[in-house]
N, C-alpha and C. Protein backbone atom coordinates (compact mmCIF):
# COMPACT_ATOMS: atom_id res chain seq x y z
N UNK A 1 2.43 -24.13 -6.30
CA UNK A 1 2.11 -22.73 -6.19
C UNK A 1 0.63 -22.54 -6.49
N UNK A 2 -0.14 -21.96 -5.80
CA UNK A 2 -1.25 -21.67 -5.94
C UNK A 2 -1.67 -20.33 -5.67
N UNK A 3 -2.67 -20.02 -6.27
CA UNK A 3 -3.05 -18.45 -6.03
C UNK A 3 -4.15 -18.14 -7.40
N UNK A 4 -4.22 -16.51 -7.58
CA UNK A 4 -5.17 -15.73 -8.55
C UNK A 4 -5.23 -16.62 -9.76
N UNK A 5 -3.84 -16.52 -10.30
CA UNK A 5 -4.01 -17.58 -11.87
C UNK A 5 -4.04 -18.52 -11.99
N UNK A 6 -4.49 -19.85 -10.86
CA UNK A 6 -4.62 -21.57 -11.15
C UNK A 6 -4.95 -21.87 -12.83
N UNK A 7 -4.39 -22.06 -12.74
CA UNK A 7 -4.81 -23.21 -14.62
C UNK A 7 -4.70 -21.91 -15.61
N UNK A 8 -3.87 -20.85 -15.42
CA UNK A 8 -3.79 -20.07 -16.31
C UNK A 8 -2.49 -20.37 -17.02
N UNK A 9 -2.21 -19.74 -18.38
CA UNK A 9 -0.75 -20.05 -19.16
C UNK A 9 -0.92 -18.04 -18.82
N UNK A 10 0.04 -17.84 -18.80
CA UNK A 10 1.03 -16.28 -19.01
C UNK A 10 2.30 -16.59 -19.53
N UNK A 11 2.08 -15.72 -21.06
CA UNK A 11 3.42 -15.77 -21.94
C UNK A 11 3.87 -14.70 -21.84
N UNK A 12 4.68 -14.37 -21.25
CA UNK A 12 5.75 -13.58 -20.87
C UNK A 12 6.90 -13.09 -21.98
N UNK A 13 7.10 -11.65 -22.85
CA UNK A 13 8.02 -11.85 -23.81
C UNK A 13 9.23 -10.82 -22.92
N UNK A 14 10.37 -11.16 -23.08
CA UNK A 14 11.45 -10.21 -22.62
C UNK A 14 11.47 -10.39 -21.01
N UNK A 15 11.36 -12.12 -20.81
CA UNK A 15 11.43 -12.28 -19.46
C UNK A 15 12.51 -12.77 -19.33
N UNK A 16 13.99 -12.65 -19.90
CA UNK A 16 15.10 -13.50 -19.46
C UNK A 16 16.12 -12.59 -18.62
N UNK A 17 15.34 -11.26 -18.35
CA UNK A 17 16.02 -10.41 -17.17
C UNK A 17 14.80 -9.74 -16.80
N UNK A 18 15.16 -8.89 -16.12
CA UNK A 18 14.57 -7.09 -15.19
C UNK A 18 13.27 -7.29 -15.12
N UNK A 19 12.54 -6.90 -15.74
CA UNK A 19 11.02 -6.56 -15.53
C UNK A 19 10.54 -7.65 -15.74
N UNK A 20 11.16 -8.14 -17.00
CA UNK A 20 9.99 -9.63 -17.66
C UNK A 20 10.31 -10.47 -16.71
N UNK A 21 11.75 -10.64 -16.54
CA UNK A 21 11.67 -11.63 -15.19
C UNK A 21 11.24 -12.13 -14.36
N UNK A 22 10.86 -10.54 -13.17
CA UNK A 22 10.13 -10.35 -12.36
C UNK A 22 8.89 -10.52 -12.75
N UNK A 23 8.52 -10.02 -13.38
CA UNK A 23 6.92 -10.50 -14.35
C UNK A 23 6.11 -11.55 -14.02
N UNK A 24 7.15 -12.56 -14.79
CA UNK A 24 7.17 -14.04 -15.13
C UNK A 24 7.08 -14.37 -13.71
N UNK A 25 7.87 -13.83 -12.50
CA UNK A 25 8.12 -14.98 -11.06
C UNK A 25 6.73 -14.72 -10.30
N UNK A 26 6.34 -13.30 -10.54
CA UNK A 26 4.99 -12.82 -10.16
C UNK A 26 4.18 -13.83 -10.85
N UNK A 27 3.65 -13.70 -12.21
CA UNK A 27 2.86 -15.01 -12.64
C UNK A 27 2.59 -16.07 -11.88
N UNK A 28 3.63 -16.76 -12.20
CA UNK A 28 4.12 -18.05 -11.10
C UNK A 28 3.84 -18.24 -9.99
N UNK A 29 4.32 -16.94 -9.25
CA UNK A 29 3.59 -17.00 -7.68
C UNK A 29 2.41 -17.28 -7.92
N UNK A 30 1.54 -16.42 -8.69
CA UNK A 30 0.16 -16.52 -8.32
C UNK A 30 -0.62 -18.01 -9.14
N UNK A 31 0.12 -19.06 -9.77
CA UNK A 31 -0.18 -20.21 -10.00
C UNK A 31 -0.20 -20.38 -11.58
N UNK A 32 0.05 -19.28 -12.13
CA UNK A 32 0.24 -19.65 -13.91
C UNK A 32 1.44 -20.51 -14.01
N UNK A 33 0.96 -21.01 -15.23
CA UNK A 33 2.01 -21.85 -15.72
C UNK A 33 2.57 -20.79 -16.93
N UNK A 34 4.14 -20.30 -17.25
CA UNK A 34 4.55 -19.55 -17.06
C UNK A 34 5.61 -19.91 -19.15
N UNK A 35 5.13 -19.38 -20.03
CA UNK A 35 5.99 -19.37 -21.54
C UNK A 35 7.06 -18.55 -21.31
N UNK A 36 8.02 -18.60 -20.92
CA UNK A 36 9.07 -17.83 -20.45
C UNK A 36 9.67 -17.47 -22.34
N UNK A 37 9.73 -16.28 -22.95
CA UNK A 37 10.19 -15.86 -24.33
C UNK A 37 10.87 -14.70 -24.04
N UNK A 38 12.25 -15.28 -24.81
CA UNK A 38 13.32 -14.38 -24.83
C UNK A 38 13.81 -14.53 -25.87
N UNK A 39 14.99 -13.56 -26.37
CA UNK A 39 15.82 -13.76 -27.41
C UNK A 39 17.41 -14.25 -26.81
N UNK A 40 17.38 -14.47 -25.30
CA UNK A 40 18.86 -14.73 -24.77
C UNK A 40 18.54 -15.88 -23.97
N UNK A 41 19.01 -16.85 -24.56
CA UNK A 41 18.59 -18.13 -24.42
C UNK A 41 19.42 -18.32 -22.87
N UNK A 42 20.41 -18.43 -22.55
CA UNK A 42 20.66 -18.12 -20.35
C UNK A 42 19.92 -17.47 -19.95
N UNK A 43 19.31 -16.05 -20.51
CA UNK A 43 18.86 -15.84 -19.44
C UNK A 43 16.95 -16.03 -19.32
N UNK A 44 16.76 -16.48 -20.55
CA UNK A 44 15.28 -17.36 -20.24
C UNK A 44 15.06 -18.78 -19.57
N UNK A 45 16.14 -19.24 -19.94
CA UNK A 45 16.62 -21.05 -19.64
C UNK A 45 16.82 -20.46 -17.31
N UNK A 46 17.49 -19.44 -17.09
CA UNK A 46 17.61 -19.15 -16.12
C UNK A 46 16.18 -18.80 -14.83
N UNK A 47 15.16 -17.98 -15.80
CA UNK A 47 13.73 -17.46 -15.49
C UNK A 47 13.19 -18.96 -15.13
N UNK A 48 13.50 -19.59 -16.35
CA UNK A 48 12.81 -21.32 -16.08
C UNK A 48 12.95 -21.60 -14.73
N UNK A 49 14.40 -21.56 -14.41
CA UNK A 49 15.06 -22.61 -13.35
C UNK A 49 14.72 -21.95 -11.94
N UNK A 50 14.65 -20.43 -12.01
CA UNK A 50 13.83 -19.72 -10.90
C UNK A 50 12.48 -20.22 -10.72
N UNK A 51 11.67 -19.98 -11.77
CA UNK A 51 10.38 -20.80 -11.72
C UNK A 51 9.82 -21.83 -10.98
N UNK A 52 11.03 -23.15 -11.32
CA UNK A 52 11.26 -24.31 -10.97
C UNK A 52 11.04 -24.77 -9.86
N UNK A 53 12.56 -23.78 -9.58
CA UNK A 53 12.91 -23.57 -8.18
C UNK A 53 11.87 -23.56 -7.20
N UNK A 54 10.68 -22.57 -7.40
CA UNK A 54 9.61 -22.12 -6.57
C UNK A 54 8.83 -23.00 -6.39
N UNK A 55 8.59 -23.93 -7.27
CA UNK A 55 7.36 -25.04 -7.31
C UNK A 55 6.81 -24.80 -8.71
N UNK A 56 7.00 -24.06 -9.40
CA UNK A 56 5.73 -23.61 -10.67
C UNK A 56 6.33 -24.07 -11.77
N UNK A 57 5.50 -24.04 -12.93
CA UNK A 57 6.11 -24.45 -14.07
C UNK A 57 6.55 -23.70 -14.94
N UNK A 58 7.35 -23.92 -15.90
CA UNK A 58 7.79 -23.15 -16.66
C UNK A 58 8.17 -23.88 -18.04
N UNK A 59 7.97 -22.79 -19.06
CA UNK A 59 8.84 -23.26 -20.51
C UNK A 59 8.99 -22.23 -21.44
N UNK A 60 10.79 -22.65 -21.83
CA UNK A 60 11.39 -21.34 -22.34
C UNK A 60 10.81 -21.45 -23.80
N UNK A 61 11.04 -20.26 -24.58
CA UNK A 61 11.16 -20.36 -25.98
C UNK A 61 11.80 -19.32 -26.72
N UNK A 62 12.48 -19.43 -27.29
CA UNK A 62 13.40 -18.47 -27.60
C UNK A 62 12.51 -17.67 -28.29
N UNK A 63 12.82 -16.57 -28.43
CA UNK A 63 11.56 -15.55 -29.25
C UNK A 63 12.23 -13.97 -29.47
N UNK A 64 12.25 -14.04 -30.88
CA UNK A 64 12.78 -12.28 -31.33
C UNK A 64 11.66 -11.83 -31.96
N UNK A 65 10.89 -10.81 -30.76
CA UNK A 65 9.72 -10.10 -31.24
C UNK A 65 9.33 -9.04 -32.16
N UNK A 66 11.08 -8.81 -32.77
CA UNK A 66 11.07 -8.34 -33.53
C UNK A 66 10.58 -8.89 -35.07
N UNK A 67 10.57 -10.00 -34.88
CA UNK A 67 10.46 -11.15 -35.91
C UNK A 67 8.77 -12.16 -35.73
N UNK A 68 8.50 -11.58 -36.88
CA UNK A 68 6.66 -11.39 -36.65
C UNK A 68 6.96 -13.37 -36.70
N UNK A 69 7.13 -14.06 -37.40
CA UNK A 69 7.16 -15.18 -37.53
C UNK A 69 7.71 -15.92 -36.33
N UNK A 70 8.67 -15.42 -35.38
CA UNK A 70 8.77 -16.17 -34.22
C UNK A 70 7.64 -15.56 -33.08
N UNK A 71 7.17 -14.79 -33.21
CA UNK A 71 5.82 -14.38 -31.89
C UNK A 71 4.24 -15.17 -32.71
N UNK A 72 4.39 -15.23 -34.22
CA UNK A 72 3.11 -16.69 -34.98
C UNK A 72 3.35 -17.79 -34.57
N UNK A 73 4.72 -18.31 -33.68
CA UNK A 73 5.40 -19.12 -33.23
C UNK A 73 4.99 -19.76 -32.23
N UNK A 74 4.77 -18.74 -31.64
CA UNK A 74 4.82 -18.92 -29.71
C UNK A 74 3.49 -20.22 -29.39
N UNK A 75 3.28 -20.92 -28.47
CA UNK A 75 2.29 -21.41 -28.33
C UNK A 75 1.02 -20.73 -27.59
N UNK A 76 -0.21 -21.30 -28.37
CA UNK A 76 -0.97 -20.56 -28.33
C UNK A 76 -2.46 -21.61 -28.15
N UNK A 77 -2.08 -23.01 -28.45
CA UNK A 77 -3.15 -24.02 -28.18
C UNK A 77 -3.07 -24.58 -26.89
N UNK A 78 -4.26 -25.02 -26.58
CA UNK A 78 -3.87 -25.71 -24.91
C UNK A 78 -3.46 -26.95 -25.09
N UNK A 79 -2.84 -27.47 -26.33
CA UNK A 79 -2.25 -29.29 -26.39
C UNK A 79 -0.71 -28.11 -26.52
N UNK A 80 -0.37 -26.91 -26.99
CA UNK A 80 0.90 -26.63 -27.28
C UNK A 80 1.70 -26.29 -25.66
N UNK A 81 3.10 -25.94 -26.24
CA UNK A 81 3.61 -25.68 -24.66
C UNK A 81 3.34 -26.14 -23.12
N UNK A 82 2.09 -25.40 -22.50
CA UNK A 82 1.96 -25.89 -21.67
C UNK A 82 0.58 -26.03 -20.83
N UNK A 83 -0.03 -25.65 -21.83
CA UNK A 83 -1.63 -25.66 -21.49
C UNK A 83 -2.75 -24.39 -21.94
N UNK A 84 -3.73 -23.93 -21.55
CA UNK A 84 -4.79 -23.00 -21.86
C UNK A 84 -3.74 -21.58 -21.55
N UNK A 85 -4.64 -20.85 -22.37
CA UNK A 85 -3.85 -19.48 -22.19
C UNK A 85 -4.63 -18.41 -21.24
N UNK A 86 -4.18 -17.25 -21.06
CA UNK A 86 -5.09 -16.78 -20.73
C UNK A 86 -4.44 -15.04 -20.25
N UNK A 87 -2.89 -15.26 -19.78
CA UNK A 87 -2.63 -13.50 -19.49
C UNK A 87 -1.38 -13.42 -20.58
N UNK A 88 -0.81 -12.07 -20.46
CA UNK A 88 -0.04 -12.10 -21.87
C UNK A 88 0.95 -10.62 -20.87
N UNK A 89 2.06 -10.22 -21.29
CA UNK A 89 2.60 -9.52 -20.68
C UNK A 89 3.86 -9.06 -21.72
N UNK A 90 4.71 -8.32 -21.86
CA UNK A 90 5.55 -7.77 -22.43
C UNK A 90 6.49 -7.10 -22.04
N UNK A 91 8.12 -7.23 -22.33
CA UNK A 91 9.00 -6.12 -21.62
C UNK A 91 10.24 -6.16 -22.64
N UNK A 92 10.94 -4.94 -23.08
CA UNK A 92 12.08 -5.04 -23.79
C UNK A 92 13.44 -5.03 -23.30
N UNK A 93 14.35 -5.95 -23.25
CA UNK A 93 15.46 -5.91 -22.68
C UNK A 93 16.95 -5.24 -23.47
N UNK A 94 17.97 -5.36 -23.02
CA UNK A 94 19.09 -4.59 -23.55
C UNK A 94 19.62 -5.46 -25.10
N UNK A 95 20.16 -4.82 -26.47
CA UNK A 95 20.24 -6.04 -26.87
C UNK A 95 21.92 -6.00 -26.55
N UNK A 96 22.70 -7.22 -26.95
CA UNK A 96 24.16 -7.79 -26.87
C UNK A 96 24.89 -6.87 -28.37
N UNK A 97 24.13 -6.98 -29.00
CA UNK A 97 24.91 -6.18 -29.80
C UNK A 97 25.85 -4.58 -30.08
N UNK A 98 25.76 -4.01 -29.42
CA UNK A 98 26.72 -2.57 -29.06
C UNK A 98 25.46 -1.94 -29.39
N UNK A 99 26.49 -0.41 -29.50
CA UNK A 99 25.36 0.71 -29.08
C UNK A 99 24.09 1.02 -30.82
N UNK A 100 25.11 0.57 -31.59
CA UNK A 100 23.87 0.21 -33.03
C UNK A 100 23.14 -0.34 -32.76
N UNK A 101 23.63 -1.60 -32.84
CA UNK A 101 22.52 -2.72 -32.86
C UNK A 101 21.31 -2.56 -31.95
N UNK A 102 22.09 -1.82 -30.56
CA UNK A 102 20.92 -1.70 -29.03
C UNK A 102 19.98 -0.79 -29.90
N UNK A 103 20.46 0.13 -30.50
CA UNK A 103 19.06 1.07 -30.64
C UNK A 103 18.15 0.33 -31.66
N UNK A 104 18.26 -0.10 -32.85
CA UNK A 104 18.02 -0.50 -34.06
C UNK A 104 16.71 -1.79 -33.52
N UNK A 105 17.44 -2.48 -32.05
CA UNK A 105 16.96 -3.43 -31.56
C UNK A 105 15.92 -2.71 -30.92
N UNK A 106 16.01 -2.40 -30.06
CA UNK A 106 14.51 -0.91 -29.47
C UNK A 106 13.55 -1.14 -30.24
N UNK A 107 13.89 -0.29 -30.96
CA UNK A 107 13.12 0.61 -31.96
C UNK A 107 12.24 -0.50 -32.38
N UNK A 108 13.01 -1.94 -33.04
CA UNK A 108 12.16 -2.85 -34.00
C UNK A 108 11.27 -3.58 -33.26
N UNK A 109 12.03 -3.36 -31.91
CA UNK A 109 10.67 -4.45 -30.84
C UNK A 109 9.71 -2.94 -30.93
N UNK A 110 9.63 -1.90 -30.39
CA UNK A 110 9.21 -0.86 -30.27
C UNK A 110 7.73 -0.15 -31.76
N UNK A 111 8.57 -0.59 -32.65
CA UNK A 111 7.94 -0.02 -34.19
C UNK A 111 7.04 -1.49 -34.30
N UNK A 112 7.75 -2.43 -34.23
CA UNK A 112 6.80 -3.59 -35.22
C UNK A 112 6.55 -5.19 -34.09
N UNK A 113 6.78 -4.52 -32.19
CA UNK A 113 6.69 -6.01 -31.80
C UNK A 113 5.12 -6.34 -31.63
N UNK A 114 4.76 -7.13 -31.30
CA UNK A 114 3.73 -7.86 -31.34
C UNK A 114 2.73 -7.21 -30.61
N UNK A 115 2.71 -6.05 -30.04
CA UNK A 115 1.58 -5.06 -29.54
C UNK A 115 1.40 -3.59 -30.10
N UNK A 116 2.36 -3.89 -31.12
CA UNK A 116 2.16 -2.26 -31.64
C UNK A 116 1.22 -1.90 -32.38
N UNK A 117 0.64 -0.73 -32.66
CA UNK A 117 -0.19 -0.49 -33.80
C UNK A 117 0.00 -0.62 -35.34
């Protein structure tokens, strides 16, 4: 795959469905090599295999952005994951837990994820 982002990394968080997904395949098209981070390990392991599929690279990592210590996590060196960094992207997905947990889950990516003020 080649295109706009050759030799770029794009870490993608909340790409294991809908938007981040799409996100992530956009990336890819355009030649990033692609940190696929989710908290639902099918359906990031899945984003991968789309990736794959296309020609581009990919690598999952599980990631709850609610959880400041797994986004200090993420790779961020060009010997880590999968090379130099360079675009960054974000999307919140539904959580599994019912209608508590979904909001509680919102909110904490929402109040404290890794782009908030």
């Amino acid at each position: 795959m080649a295109g706009r982002l050759d030799g770029k990394v794009a870490l993608v968080t909340g790409s294991g469905s809908g938007i981040g997904r799409a996100s992530a395949l956009a990336f890819a098209r355009e030649g990033a090599k692609v940190v696929v981070a989710d908290v639902v390990v099918g359906g990031g392991q899945e984003t991968v295999r789309l990736i794959q599929a296309a020609g581009g690279e990919g690598l999952f990592v599980k990631t709850d952005v609610s959880r400041a210590a797994e986004v200090e996590a993420l790779p961020r060196d060009p010997d880590e994951g999968l090379g130099r960094g360079g675009q960054g992207a974000g999307a919140s997905g539904p959580s599994t837990g019912g209608a508590a947990s979904a909001g509680a889950g919102v909110l904490a990516v929402g109040a404290r994820g890794p782009r908030s003020p």
